[in-house]
N, C-alpha and C. Protein backbone atom coordinates (compact mmCIF):
# COMPACT_ATOMS: atom_id res chain seq x y z
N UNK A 1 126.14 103.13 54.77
CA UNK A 1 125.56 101.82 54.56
C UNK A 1 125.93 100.87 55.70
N UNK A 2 127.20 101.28 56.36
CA UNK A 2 127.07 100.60 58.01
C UNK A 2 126.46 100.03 58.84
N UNK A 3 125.78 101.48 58.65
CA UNK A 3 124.19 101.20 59.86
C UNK A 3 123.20 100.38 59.07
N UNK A 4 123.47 100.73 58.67
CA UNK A 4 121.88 100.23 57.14
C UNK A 4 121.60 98.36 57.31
N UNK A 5 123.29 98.19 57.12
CA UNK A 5 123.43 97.11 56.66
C UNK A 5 123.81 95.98 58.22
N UNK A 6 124.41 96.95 58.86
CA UNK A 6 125.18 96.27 60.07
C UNK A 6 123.97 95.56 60.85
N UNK A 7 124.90 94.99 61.61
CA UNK A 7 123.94 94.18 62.93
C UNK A 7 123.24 95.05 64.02
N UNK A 8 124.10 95.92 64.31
CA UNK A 8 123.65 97.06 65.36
C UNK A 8 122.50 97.74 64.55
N UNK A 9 122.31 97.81 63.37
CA UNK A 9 120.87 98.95 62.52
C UNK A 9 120.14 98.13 61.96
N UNK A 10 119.87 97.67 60.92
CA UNK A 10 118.63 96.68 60.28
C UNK A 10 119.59 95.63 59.43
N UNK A 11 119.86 95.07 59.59
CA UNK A 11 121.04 94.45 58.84
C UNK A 11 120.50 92.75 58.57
N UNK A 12 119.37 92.59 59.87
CA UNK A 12 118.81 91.18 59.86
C UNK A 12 117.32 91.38 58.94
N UNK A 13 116.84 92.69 58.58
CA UNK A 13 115.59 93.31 58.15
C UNK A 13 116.16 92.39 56.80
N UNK A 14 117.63 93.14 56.06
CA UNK A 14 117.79 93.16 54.85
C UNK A 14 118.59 91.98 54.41
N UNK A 15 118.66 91.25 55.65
CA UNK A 15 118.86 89.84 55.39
C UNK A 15 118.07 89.08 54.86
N UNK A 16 116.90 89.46 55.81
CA UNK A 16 115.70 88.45 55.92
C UNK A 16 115.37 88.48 54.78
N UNK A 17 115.02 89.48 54.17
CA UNK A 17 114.16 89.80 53.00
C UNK A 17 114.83 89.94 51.76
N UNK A 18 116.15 90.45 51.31
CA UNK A 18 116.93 90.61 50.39
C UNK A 18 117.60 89.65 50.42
N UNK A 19 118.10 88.86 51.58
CA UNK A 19 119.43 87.89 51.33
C UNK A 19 120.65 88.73 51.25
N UNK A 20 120.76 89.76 51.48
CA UNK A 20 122.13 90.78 51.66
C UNK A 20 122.38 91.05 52.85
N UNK A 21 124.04 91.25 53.14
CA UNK A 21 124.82 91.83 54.11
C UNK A 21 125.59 93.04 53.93
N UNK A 22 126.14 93.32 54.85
CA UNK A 22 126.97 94.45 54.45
C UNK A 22 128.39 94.60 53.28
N UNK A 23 128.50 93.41 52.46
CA UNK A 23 129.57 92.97 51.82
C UNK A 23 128.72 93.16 50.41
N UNK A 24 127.07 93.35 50.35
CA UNK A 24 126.65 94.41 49.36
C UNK A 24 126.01 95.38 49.31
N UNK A 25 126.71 96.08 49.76
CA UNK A 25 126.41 97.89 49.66
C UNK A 25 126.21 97.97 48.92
N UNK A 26 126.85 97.99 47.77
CA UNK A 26 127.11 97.99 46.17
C UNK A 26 125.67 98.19 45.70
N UNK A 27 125.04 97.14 45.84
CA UNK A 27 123.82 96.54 45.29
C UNK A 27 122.89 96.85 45.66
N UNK A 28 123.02 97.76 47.02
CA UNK A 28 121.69 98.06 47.76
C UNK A 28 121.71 99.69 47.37
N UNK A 29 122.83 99.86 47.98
CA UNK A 29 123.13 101.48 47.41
C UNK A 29 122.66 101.75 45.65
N UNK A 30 122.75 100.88 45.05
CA UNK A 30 122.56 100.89 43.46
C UNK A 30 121.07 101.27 43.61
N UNK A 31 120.18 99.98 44.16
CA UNK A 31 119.14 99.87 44.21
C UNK A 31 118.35 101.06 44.66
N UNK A 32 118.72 101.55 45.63
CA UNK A 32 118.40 102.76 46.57
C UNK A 32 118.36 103.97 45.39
N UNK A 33 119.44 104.32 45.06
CA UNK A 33 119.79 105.52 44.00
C UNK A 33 118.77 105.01 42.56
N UNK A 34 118.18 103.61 42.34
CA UNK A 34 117.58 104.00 41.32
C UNK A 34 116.35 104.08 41.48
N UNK A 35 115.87 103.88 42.44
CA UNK A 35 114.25 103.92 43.16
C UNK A 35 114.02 104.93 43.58
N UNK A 36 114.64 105.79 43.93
CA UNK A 36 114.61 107.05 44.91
C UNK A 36 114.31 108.49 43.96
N UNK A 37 114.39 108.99 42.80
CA UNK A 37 114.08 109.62 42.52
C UNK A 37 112.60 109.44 41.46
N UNK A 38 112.11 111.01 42.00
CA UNK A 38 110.65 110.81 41.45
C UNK A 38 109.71 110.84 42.69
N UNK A 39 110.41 110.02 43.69
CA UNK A 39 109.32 109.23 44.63
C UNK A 39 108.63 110.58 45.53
N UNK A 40 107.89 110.40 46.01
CA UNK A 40 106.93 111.23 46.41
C UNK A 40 107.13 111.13 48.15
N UNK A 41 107.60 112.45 48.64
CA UNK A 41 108.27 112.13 49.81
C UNK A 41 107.00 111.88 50.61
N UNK A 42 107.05 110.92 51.70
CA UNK A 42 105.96 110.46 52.86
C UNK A 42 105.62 111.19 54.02
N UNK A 43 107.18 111.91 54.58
CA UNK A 43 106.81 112.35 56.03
C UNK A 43 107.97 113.22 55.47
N UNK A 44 107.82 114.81 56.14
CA UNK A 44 108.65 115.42 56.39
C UNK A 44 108.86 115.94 57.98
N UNK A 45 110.32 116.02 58.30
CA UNK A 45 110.17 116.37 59.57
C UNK A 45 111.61 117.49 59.78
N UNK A 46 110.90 118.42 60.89
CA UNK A 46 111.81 120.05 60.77
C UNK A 46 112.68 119.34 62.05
N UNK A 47 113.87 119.82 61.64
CA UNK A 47 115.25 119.57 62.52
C UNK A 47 115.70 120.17 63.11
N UNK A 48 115.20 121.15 63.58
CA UNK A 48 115.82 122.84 63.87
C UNK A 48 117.09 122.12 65.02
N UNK A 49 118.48 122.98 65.20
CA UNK A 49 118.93 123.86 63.55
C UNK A 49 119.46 122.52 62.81
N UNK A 50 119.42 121.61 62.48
CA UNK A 50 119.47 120.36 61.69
C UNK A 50 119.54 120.40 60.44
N UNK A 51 118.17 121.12 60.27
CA UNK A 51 117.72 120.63 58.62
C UNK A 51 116.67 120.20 58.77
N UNK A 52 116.26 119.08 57.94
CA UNK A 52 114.82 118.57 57.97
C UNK A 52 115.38 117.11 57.23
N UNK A 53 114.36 115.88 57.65
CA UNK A 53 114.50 114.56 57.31
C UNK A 53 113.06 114.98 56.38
N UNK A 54 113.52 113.80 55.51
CA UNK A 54 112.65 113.26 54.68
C UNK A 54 112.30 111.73 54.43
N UNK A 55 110.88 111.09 54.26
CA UNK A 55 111.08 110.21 54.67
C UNK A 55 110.29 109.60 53.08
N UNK A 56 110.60 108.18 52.15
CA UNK A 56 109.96 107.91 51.38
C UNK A 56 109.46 106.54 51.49
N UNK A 57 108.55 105.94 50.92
CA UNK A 57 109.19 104.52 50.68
C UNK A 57 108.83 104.24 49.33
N UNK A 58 109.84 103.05 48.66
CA UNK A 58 109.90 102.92 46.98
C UNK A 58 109.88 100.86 47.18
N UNK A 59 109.85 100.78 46.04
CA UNK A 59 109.45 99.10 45.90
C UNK A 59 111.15 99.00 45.58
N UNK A 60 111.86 97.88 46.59
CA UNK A 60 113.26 97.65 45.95
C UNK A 60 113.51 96.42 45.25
N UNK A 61 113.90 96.46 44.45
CA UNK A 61 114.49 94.38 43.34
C UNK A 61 116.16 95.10 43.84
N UNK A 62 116.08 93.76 44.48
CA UNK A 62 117.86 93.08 45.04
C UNK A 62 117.72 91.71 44.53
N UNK A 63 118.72 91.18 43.25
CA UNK A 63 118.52 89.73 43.05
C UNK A 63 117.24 88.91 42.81
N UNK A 64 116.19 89.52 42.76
CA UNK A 64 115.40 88.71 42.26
C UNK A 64 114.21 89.18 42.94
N UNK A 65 114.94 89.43 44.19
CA UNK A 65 113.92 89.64 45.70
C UNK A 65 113.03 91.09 45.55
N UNK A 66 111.87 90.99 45.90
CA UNK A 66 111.03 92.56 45.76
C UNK A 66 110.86 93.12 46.84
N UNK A 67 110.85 94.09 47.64
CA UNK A 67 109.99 94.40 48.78
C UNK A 67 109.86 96.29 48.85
N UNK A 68 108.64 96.47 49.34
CA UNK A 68 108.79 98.05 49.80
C UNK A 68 109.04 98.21 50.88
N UNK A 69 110.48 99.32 50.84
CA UNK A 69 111.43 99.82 51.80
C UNK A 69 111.13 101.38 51.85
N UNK A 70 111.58 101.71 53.21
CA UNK A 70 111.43 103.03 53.87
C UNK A 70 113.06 103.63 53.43
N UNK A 71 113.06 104.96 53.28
CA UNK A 71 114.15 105.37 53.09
C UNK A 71 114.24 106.54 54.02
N UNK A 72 115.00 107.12 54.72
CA UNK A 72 114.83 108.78 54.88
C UNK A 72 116.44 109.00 55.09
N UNK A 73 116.17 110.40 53.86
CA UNK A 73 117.41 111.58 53.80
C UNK A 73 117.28 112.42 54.46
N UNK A 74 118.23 112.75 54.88
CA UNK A 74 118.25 114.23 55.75
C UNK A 74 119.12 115.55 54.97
N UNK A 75 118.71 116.62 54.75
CA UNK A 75 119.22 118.00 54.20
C UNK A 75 119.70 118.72 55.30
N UNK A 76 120.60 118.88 55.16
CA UNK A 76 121.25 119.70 56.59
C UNK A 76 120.57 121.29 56.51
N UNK A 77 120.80 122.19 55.19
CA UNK A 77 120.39 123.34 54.35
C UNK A 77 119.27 123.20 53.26
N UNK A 78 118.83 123.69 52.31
CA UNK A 78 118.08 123.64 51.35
C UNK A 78 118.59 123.40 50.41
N UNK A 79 119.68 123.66 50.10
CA UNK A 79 120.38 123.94 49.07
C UNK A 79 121.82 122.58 49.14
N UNK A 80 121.50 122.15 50.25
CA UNK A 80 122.22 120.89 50.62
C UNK A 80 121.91 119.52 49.69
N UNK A 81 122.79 118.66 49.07
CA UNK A 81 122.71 117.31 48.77
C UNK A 81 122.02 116.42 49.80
N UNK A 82 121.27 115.69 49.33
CA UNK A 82 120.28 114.67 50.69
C UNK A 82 121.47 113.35 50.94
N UNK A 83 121.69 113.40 52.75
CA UNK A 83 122.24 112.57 53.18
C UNK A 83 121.54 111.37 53.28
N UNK A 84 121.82 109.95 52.92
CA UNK A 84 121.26 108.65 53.38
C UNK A 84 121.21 108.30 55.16
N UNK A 85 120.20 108.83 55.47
CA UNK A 85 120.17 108.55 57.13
C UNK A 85 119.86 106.80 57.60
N UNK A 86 119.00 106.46 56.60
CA UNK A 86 118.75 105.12 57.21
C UNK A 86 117.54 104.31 56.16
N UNK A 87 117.89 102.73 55.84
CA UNK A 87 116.66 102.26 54.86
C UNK A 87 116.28 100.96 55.80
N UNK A 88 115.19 100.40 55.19
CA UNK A 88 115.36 99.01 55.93
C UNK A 88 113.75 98.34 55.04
N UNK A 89 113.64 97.32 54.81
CA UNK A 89 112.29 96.69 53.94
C UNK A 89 111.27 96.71 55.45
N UNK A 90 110.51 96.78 54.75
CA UNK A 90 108.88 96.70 55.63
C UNK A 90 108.51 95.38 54.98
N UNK A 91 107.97 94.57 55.97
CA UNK A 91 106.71 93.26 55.78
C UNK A 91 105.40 93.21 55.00
């Protein structure tokens, strides 16, 4: 949530639009984990030898605030847990 949230990755995206910083992970990470399943992945892309990213986007509520955000996990294996590579709200 570093990158996610930090200044160096989208951190002014999820300012702008959520009113959050990196001091709520908590809340975004919450948000993230409850939007995210179900969703119907958007883009897949092969990683060779990587894995493969996956890319979604889901409607997020932070505080009040609505917006649809991009998500993509990355699977290192198949059989791998999906890593949080990177989120950020779209306009």
């Amino acid at each position: 949530m570093e990158w996610i949230l930090g200044a160096e990755g989208h951190g002014h995206e999820w300012a702008r639009v959520f009113h959050v910083d990196s001091g709520d992970w908590e809340r975004v990470w919450e948000a993230i984990a409850e939007a995210t399943p179900g969703t119907t992945i958007k883009e897949v892309r092969e990683r060779p030898p990587h894995g493969v990213t996956c890319g979604i986007q889901v409607g997020l509520t932070i505080g009040g605030r609505s917006a649809r955000t991009l998500i993509s996990w990355h699977y290192a294996i198949e059989i791998a847990a999906p890593r949080l590579v990177t989120a950020y709200p779209t306009p």
